[in-house]
C-alpha atoms as a PDB file:
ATOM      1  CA  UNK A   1     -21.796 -92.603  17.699  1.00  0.00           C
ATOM      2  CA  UNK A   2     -20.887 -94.470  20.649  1.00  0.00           C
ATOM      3  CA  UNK A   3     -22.879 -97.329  21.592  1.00  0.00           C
ATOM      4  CA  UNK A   4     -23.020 -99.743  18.987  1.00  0.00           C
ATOM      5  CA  UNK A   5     -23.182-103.121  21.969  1.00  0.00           C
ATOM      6  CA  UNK A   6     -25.678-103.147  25.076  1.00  0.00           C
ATOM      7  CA  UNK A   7     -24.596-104.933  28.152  1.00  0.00           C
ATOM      8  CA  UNK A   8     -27.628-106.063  30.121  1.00  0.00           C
ATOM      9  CA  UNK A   9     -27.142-106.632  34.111  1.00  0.00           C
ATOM     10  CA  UNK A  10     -30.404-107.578  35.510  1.00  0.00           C
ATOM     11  CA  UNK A  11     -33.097-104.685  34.611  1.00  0.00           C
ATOM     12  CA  UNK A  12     -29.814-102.169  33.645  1.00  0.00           C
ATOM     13  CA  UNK A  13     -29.163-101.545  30.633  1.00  0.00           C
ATOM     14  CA  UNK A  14     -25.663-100.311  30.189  1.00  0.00           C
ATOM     15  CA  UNK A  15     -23.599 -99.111  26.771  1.00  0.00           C
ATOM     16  CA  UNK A  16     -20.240-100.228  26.033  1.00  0.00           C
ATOM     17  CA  UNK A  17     -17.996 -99.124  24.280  1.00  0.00           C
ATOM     18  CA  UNK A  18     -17.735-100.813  20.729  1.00  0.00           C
ATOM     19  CA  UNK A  19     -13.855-100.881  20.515  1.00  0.00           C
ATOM     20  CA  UNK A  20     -13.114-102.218  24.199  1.00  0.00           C
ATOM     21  CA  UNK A  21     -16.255-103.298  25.493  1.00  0.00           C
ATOM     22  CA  UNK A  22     -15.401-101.368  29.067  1.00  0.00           C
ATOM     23  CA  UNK A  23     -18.833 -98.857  30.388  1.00  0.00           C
ATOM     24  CA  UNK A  24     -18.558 -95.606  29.414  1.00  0.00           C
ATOM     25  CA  UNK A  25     -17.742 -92.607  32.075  1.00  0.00           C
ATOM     26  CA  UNK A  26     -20.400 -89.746  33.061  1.00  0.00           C
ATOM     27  CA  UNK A  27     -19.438 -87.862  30.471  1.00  0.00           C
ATOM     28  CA  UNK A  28     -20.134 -90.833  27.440  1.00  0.00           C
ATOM     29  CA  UNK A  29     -16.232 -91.269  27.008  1.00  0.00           C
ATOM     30  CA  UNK A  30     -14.922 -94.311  27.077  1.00  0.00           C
ATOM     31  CA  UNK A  31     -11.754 -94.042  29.763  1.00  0.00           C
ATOM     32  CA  UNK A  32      -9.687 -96.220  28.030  1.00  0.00           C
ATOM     33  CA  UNK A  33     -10.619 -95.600  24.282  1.00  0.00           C
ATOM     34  CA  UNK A  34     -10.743 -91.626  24.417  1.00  0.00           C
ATOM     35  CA  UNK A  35      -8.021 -90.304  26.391  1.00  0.00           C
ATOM     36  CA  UNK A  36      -5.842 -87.724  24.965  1.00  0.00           C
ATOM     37  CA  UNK A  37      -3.371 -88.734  22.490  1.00  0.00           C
ATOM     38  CA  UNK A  38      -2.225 -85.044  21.574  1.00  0.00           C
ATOM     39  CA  UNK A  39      -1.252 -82.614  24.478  1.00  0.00           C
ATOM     40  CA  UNK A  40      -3.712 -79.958  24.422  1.00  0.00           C
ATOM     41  CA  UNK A  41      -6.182 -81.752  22.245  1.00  0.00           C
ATOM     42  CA  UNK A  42      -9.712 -82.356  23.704  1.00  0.00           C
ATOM     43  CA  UNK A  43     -10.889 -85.739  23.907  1.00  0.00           C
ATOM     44  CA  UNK A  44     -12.680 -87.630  20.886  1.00  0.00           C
ATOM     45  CA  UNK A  45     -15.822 -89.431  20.882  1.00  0.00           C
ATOM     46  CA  UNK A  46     -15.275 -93.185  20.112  1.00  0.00           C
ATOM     47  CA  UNK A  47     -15.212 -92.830  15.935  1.00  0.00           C
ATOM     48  CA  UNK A  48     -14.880 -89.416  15.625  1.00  0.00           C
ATOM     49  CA  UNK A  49     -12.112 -88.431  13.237  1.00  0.00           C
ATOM     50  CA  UNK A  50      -8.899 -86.778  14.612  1.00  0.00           C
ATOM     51  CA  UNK A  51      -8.112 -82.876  13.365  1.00  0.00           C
ATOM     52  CA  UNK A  52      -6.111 -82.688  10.714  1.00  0.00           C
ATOM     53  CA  UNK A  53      -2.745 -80.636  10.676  1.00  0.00           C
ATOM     54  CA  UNK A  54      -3.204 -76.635   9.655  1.00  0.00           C
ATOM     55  CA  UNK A  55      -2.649 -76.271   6.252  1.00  0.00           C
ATOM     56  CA  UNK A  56       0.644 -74.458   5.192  1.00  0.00           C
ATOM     57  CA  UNK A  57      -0.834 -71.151   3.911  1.00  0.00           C
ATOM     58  CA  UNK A  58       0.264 -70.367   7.978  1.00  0.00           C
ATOM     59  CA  UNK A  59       3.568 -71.131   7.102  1.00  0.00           C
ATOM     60  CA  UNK A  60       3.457 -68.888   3.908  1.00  0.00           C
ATOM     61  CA  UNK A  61       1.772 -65.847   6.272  1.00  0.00           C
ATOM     62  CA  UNK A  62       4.516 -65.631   8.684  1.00  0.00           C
ATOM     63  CA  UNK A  63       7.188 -66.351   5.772  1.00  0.00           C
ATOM     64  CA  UNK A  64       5.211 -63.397   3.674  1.00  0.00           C
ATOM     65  CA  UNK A  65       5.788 -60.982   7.091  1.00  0.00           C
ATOM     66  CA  UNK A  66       9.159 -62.221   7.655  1.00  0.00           C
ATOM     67  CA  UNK A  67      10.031 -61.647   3.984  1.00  0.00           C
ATOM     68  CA  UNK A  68       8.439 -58.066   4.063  1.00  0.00           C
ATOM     69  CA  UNK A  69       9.979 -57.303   7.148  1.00  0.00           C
ATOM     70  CA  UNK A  70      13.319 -57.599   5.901  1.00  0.00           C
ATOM     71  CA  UNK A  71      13.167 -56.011   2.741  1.00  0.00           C
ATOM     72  CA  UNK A  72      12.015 -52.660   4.706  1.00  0.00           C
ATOM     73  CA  UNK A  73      14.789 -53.478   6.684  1.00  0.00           C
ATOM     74  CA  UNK A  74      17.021 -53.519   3.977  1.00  0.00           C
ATOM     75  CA  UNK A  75      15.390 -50.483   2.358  1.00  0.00           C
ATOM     76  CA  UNK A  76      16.155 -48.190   5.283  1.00  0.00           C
ATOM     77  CA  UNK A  77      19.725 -49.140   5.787  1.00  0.00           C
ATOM     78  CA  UNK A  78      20.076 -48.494   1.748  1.00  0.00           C
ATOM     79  CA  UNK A  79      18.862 -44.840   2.465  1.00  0.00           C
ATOM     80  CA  UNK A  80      20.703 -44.780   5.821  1.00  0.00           C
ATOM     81  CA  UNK A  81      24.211 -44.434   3.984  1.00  0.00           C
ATOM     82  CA  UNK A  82      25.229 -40.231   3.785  1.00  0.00           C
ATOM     83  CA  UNK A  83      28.029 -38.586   2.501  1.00  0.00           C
ATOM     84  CA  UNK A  84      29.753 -36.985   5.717  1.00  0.00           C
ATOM     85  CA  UNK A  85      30.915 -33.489   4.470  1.00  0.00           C
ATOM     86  CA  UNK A  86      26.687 -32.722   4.293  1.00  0.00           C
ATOM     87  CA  UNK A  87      25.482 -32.352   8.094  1.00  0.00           C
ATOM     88  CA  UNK A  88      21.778 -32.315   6.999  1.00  0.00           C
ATOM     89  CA  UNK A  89      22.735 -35.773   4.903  1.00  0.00           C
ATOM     90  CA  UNK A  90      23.212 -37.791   8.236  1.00  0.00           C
ATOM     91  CA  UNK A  91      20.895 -36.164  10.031  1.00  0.00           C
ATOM     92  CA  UNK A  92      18.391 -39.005  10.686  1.00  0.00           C
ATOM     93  CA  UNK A  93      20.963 -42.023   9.708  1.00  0.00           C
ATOM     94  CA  UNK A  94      21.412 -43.217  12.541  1.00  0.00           C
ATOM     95  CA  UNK A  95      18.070 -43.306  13.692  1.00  0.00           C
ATOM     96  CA  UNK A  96      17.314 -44.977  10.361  1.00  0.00           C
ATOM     97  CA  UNK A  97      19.752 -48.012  11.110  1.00  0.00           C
ATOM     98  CA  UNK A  98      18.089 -48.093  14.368  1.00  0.00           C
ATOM     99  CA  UNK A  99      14.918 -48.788  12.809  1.00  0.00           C
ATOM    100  CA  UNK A 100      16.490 -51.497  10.139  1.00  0.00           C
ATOM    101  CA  UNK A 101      17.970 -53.676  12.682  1.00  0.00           C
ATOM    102  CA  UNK A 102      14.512 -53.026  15.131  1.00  0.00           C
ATOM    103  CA  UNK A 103      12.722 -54.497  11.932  1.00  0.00           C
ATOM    104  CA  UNK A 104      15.148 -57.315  11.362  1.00  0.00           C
ATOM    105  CA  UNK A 105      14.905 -58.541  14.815  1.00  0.00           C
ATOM    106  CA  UNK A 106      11.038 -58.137  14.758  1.00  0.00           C
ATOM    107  CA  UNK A 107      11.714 -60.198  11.291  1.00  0.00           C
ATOM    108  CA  UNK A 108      13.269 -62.898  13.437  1.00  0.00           C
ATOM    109  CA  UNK A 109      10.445 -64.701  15.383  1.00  0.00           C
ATOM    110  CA  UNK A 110       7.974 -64.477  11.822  1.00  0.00           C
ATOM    111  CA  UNK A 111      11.045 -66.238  10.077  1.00  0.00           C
ATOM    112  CA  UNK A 112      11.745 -69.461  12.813  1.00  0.00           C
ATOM    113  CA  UNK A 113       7.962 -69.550  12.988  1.00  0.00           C
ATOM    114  CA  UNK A 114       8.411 -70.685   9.145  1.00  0.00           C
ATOM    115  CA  UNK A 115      10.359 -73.297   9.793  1.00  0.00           C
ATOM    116  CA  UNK A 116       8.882 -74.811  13.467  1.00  0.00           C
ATOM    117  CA  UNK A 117       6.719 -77.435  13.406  1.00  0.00           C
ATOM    118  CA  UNK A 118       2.861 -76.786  14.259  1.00  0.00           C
ATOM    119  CA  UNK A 119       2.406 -76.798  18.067  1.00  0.00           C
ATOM    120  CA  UNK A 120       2.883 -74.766  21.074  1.00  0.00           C
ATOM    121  CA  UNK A 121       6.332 -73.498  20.549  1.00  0.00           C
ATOM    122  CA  UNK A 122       5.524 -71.843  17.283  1.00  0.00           C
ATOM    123  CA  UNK A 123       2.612 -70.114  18.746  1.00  0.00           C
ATOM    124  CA  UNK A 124       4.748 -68.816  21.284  1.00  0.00           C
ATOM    125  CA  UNK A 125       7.144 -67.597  18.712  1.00  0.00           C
ATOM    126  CA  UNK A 126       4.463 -65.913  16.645  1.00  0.00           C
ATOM    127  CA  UNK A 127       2.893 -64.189  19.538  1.00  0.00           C
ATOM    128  CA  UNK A 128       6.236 -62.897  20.256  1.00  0.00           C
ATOM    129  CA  UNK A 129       6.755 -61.962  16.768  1.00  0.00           C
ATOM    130  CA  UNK A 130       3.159 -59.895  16.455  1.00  0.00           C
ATOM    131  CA  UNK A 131       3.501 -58.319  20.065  1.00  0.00           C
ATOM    132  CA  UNK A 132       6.885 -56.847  18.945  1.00  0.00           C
ATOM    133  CA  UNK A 133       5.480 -55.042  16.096  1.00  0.00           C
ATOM    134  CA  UNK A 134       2.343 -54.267  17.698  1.00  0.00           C
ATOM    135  CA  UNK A 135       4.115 -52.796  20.913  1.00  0.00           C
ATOM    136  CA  UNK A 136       6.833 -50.851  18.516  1.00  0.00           C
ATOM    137  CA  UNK A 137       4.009 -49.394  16.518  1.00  0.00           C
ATOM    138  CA  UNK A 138       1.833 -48.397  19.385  1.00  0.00           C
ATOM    139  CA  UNK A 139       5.447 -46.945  21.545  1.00  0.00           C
ATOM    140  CA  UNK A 140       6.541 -44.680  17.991  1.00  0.00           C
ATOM    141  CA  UNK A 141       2.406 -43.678  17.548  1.00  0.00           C
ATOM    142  CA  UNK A 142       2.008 -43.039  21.086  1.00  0.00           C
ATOM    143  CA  UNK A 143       5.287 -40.881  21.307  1.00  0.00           C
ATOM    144  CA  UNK A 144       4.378 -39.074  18.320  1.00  0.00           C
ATOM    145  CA  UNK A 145       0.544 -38.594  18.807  1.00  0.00           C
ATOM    146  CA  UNK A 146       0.977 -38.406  23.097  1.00  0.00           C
ATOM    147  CA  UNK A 147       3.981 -36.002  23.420  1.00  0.00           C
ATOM    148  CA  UNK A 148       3.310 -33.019  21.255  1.00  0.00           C
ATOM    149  CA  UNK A 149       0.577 -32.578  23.636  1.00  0.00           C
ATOM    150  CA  UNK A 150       2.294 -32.035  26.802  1.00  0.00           C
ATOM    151  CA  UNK A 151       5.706 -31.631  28.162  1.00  0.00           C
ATOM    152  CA  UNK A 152       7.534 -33.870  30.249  1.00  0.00           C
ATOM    153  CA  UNK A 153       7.690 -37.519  31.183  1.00  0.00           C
ATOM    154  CA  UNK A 154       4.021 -37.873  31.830  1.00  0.00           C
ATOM    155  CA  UNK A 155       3.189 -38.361  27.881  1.00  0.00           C
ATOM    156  CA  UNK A 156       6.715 -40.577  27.741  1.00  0.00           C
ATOM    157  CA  UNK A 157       5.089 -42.893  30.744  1.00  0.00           C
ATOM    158  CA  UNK A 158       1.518 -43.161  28.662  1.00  0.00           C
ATOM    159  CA  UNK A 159       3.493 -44.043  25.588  1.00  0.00           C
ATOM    160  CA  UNK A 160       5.441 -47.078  27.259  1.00  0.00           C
ATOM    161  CA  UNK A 161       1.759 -48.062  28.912  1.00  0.00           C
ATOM    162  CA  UNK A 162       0.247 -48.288  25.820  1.00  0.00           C
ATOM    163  CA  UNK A 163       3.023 -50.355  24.295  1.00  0.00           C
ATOM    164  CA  UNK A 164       2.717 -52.528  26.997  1.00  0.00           C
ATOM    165  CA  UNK A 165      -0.978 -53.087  26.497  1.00  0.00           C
ATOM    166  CA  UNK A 166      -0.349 -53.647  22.737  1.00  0.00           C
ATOM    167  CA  UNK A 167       2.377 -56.410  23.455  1.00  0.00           C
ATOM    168  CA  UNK A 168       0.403 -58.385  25.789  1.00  0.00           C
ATOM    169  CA  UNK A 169      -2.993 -57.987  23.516  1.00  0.00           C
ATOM    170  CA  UNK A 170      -0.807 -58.987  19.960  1.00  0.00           C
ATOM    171  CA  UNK A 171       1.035 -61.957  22.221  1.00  0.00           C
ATOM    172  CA  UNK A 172      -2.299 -63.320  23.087  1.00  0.00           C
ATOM    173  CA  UNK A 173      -3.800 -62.504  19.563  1.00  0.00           C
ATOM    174  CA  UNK A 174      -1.064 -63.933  17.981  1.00  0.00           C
ATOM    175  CA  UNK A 175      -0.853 -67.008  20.059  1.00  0.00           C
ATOM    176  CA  UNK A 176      -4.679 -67.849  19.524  1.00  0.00           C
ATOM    177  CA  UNK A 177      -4.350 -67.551  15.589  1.00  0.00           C
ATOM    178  CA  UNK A 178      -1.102 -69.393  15.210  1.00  0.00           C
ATOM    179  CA  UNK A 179      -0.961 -72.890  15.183  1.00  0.00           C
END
């Protein structure tokens, strides 16, 4: 705890703080001991122990999405090859490739957020990484699900709204898990 010494001015009776000696603040930090060494890092109690680094099953998550991503990717530009004299052969390939390289760049933030260091950054790049698959799976539900039922641009305009709304809730999701 904090006051191991007493400091005794006339009928006061005043803690210090055992490492420096200085009066504590309001709050029963010590101002000089307890100030942040970590951006973003709340302050410590005089003898508390500091947070240890997250352990690296994080790392092996986004490698394990990254990885998985990928090999989907590569999956649907295996099946995306045709033989051109059969029209109903490359009927959906290029849509297919679409989809690969959509997944490989979705693959992209997951596999840097292997390699950063913990901190900031790398929750920003895993945000990134799970609004982009959120938002793409919401967009291809939502124009599925939303447009059968009406004509027009209407359905279209909910389906980019609700891909919106999925990016920013997986970017803020994904930002609060990471580390």
């Amino acid at each position: 705890m904090m006051a191991t010494k007493q400091r005794i001015s006339g009928s006061n009776v005043a803690k210090a703080c055992p490492k420096c000696g200085e009066a504590p603040g309001d709050s029963g930090f010590c101002p000089r001991c307890d100030r942040h060494t970590v951006p973003a890092e709340p302050a410590r109690r005089s003898g508390d122990q500091r947070g240890g680094q997250p352990s690296d099953w994080r790392r092996l998550v986004t490698g394990g999405i990254a990885s998985l991503l990928v090999v989907l990717a590569l999956i649907l530009l295996d099946a995306a090859s045709c033989d051109p004299n059969v029209w109903f052969d490359c009927f959906m390939v290029d849509a297919e490739r679409y989809a690969a390289y959509s997944l490989l760049v979705m693959a992209g933030p997951f596999a840097l957020a292997t390699l950063m260091p913990f901190g900031t950054s790398r929750r920003v790049v895993v945000g990134l990484g799970a609004a982009l698959l959120s938002s793409a799976a919401v967009f291809v539900g939502g124009a599925n699900v939303v447009e059968p039922l009406g004509e027009g641009a209407i359905p279209f305009v909910w389906a980019w709204i609700g891909a919106g709304v999925a990016f920013c809730l997986a970017f803020y999701a994904g930002y609060r898990i990471a580390r």
